[in-house]
Each structure stands twice: as structure tokens, then as C-alpha cells.
N, C-alpha and C. Protein backbone atom coordinates (compact mmCIF):
# COMPACT_ATOMS: atom_id res chain seq x y z
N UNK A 1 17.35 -4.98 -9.30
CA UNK A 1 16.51 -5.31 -8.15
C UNK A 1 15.29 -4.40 -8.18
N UNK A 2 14.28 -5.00 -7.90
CA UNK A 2 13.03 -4.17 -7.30
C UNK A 2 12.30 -4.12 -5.89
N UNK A 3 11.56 -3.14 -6.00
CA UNK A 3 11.12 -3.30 -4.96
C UNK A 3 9.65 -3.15 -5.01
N UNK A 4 8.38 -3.82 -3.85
CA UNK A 4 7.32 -3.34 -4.08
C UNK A 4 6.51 -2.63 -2.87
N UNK A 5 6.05 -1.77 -3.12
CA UNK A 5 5.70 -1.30 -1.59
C UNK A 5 4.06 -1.31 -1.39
N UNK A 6 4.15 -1.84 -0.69
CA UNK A 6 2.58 -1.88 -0.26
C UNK A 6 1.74 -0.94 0.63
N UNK A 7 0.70 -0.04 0.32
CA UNK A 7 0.66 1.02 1.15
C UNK A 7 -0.83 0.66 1.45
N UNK A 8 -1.56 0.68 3.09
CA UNK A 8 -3.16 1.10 3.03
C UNK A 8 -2.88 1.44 4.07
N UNK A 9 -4.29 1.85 4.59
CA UNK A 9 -4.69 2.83 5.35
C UNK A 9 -4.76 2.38 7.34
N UNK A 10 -4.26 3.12 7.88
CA UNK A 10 -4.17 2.02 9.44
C UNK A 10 -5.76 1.75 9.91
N UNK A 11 -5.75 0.78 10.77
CA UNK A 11 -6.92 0.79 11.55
C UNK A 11 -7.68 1.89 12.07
N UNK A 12 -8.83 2.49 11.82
CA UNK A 12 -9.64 3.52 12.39
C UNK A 12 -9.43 4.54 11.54
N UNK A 13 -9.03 4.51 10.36
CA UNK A 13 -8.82 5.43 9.42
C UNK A 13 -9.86 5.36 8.58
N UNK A 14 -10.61 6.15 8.66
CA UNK A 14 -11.77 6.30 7.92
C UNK A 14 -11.52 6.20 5.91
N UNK A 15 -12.22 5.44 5.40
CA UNK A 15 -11.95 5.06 4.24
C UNK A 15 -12.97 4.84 3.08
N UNK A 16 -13.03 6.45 2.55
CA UNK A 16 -14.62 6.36 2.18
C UNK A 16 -14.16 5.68 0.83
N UNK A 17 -13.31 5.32 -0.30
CA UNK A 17 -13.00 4.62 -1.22
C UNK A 17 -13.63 2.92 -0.97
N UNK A 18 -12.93 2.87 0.27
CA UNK A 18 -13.16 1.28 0.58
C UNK A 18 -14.70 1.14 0.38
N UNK A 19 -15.47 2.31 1.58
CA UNK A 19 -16.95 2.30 1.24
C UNK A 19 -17.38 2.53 0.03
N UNK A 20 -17.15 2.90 -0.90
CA UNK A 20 -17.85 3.12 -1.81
C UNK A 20 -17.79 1.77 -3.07
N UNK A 21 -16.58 1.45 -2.87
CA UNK A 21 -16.08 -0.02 -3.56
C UNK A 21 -17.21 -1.39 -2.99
N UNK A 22 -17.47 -1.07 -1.75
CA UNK A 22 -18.44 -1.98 -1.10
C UNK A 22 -19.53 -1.70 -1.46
N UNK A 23 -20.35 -0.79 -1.34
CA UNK A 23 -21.33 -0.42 -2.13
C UNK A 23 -21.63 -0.54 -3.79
N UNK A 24 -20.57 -0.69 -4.19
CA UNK A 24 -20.53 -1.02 -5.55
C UNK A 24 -20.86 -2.62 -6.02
N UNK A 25 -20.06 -3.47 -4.74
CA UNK A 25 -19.68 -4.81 -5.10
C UNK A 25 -21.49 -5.45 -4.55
N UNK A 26 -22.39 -4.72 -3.42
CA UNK A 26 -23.65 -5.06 -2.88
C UNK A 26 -24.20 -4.28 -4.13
N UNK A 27 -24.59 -3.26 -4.75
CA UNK A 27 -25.09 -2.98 -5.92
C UNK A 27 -25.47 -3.89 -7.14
N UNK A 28 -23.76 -4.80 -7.35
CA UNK A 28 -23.14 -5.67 -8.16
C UNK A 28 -24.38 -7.32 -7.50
N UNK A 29 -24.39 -7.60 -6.51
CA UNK A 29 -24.87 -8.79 -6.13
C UNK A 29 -23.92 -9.60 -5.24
N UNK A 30 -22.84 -8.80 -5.03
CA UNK A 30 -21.88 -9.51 -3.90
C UNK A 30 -22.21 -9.41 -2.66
N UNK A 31 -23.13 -9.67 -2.23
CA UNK A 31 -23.82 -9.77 -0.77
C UNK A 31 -22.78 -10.22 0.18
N UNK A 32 -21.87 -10.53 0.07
CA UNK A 32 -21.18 -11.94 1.22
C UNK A 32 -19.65 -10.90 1.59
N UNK A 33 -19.47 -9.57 0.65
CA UNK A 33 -18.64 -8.95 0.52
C UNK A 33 -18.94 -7.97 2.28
N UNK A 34 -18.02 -8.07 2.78
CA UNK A 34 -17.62 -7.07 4.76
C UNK A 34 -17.37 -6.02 4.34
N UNK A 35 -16.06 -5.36 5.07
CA UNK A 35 -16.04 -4.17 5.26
C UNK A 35 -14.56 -4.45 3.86
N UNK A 36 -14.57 -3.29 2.83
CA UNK A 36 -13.61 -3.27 2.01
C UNK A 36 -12.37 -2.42 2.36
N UNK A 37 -11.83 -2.33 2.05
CA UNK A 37 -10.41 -1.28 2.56
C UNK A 37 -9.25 -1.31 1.15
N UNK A 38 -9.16 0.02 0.99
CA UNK A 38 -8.68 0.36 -0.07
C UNK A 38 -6.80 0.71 -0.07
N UNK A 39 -6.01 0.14 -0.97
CA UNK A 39 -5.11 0.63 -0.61
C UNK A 39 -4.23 0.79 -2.55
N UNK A 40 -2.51 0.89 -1.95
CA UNK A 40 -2.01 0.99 -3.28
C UNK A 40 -0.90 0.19 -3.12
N UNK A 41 -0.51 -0.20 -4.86
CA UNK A 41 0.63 -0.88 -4.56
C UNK A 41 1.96 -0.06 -5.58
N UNK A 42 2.90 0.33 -4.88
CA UNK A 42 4.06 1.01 -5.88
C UNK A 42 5.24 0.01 -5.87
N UNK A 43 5.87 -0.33 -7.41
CA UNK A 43 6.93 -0.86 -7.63
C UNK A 43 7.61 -0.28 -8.03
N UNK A 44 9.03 -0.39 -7.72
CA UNK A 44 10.37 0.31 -7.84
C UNK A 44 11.04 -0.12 -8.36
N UNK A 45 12.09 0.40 -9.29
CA UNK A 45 13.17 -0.21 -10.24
C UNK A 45 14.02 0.63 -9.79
N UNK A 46 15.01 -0.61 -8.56
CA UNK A 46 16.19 0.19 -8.44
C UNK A 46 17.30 -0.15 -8.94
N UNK A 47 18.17 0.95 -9.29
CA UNK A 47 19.16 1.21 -10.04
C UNK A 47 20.57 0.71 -9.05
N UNK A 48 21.30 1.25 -9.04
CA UNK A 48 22.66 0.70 -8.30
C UNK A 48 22.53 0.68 -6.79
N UNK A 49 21.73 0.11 -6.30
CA UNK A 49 21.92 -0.06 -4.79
C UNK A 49 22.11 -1.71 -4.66
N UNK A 50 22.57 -1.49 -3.66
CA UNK A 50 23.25 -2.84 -3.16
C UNK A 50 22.11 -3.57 -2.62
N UNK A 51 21.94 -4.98 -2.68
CA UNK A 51 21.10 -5.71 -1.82
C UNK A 51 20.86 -5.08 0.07
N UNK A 52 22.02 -4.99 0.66
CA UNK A 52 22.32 -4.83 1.49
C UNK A 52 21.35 -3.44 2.34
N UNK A 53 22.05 -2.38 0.99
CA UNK A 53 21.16 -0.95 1.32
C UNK A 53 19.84 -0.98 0.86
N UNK A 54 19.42 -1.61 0.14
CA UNK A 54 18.08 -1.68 -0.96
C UNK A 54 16.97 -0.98 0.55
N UNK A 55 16.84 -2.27 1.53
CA UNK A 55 15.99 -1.77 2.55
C UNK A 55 15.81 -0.73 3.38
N UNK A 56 16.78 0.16 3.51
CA UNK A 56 16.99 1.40 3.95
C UNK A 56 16.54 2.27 2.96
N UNK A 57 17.11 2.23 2.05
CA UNK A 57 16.63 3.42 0.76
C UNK A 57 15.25 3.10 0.41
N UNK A 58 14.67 2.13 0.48
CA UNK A 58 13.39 1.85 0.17
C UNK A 58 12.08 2.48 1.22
N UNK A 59 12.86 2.37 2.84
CA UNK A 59 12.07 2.88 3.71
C UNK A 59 12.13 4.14 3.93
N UNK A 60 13.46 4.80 3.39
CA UNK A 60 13.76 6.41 3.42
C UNK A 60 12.63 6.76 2.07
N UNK A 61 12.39 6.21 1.02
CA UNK A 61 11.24 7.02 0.25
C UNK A 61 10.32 6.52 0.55
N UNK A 62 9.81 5.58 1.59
CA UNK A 62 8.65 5.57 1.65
C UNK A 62 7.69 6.57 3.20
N UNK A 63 9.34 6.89 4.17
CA UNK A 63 8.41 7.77 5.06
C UNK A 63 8.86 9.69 4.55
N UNK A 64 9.49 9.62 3.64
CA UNK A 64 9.32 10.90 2.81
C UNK A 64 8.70 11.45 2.16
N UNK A 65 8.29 10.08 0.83
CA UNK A 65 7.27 10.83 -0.33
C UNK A 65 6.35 9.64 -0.50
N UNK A 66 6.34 8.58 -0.11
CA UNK A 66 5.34 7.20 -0.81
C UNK A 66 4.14 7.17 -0.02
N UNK A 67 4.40 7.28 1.92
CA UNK A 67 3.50 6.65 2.79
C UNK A 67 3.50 8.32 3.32
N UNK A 68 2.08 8.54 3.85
CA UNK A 68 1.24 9.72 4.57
C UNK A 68 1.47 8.31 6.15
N UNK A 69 2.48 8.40 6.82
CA UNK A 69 2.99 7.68 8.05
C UNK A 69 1.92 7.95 9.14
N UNK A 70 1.71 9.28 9.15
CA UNK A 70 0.50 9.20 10.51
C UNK A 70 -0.61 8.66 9.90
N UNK A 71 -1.46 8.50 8.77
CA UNK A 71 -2.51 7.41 8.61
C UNK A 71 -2.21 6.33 7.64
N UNK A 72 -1.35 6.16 7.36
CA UNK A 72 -0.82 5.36 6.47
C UNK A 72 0.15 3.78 7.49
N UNK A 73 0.17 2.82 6.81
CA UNK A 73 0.85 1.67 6.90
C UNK A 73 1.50 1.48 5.97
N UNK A 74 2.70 0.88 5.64
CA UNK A 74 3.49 0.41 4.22
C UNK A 74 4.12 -0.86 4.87
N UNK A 75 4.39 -1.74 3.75
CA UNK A 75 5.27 -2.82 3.90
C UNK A 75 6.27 -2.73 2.36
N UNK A 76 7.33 -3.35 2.43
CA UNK A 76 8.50 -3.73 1.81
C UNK A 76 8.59 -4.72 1.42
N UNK A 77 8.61 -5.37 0.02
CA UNK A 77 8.83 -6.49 -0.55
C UNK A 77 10.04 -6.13 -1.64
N UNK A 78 11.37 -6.72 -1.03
CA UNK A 78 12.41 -6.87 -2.41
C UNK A 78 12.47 -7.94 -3.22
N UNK A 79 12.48 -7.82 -4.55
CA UNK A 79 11.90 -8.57 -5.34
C UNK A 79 13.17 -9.28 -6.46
N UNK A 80 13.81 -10.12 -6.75
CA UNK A 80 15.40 -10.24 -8.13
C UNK A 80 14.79 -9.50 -9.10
């Protein structure tokens, strides 16, 4: 089983990556391009956990070591 976790940044979280990616894409000729927002995506290869537990153990590493929780958002996708 895997898992994929999706991590960006919450609302009002200042995000100078996103800006600078936008500035890149209006540089580029993408005029039509808003406000960008930058984030990450981590996939997991888990080993012997059960379907059952998968979602617990997945959210225990992600408010430990994956997601910065006070400016951070994550979501959970388990994957066959």
C-alpha cells in the first residue's frame, strides 16, 4: 500500500515561492496566470500496516515530521 500526502501552505500564509513562480510564468508570457501557491507532494511506501491503520500512521507522520501544522495544510490519499 501507499500513500500520498499532499502538503501546501494555509490561507494567509505568505508564499514568496508561489510569487516568484508567478513572476516567472508573466516573464514567460503567461499573462492570464493569478495568484500561484506553491506546495509539495510526498509518497509513501508502506510496509506492513494494515488498510485499517494505514490512516492513522499516515496522519501520525504527517503532524510530526511531514506537515509544519501551524502554517501548513496536508491531505491523505491511500493509494493499492
Amino acid at each position: 500500500m501507499k500513500a500520498r500526502v499532499t502538503i501546501s501552505l494555509k490561507n494567509g500564509v505568505l508564499d514568496p515561492q508561489g510569487k516568484a513562480i508567478s513572476h516567472a510564468l508573466h516573464g514567460l508570457g503567461f499573462d492570464n496566470v493569478g495568484e500561484v501557491r506553491q506546495g509539495k507532494i510526498i509518497e509513501l511506501e508502506l510496509g506492513d500496516i494494515s488498510a485499517s491503520d494505514a490512516p492513522s500512521v499516515v496522519d501520525k507522520m504527517c503532524t510530526q515530521l511531514l506537515a509544519n501544522t501551524v502554517i501548513e495544510n496536508y491531505s491523505v490519499e491511500l493509494l493499492d
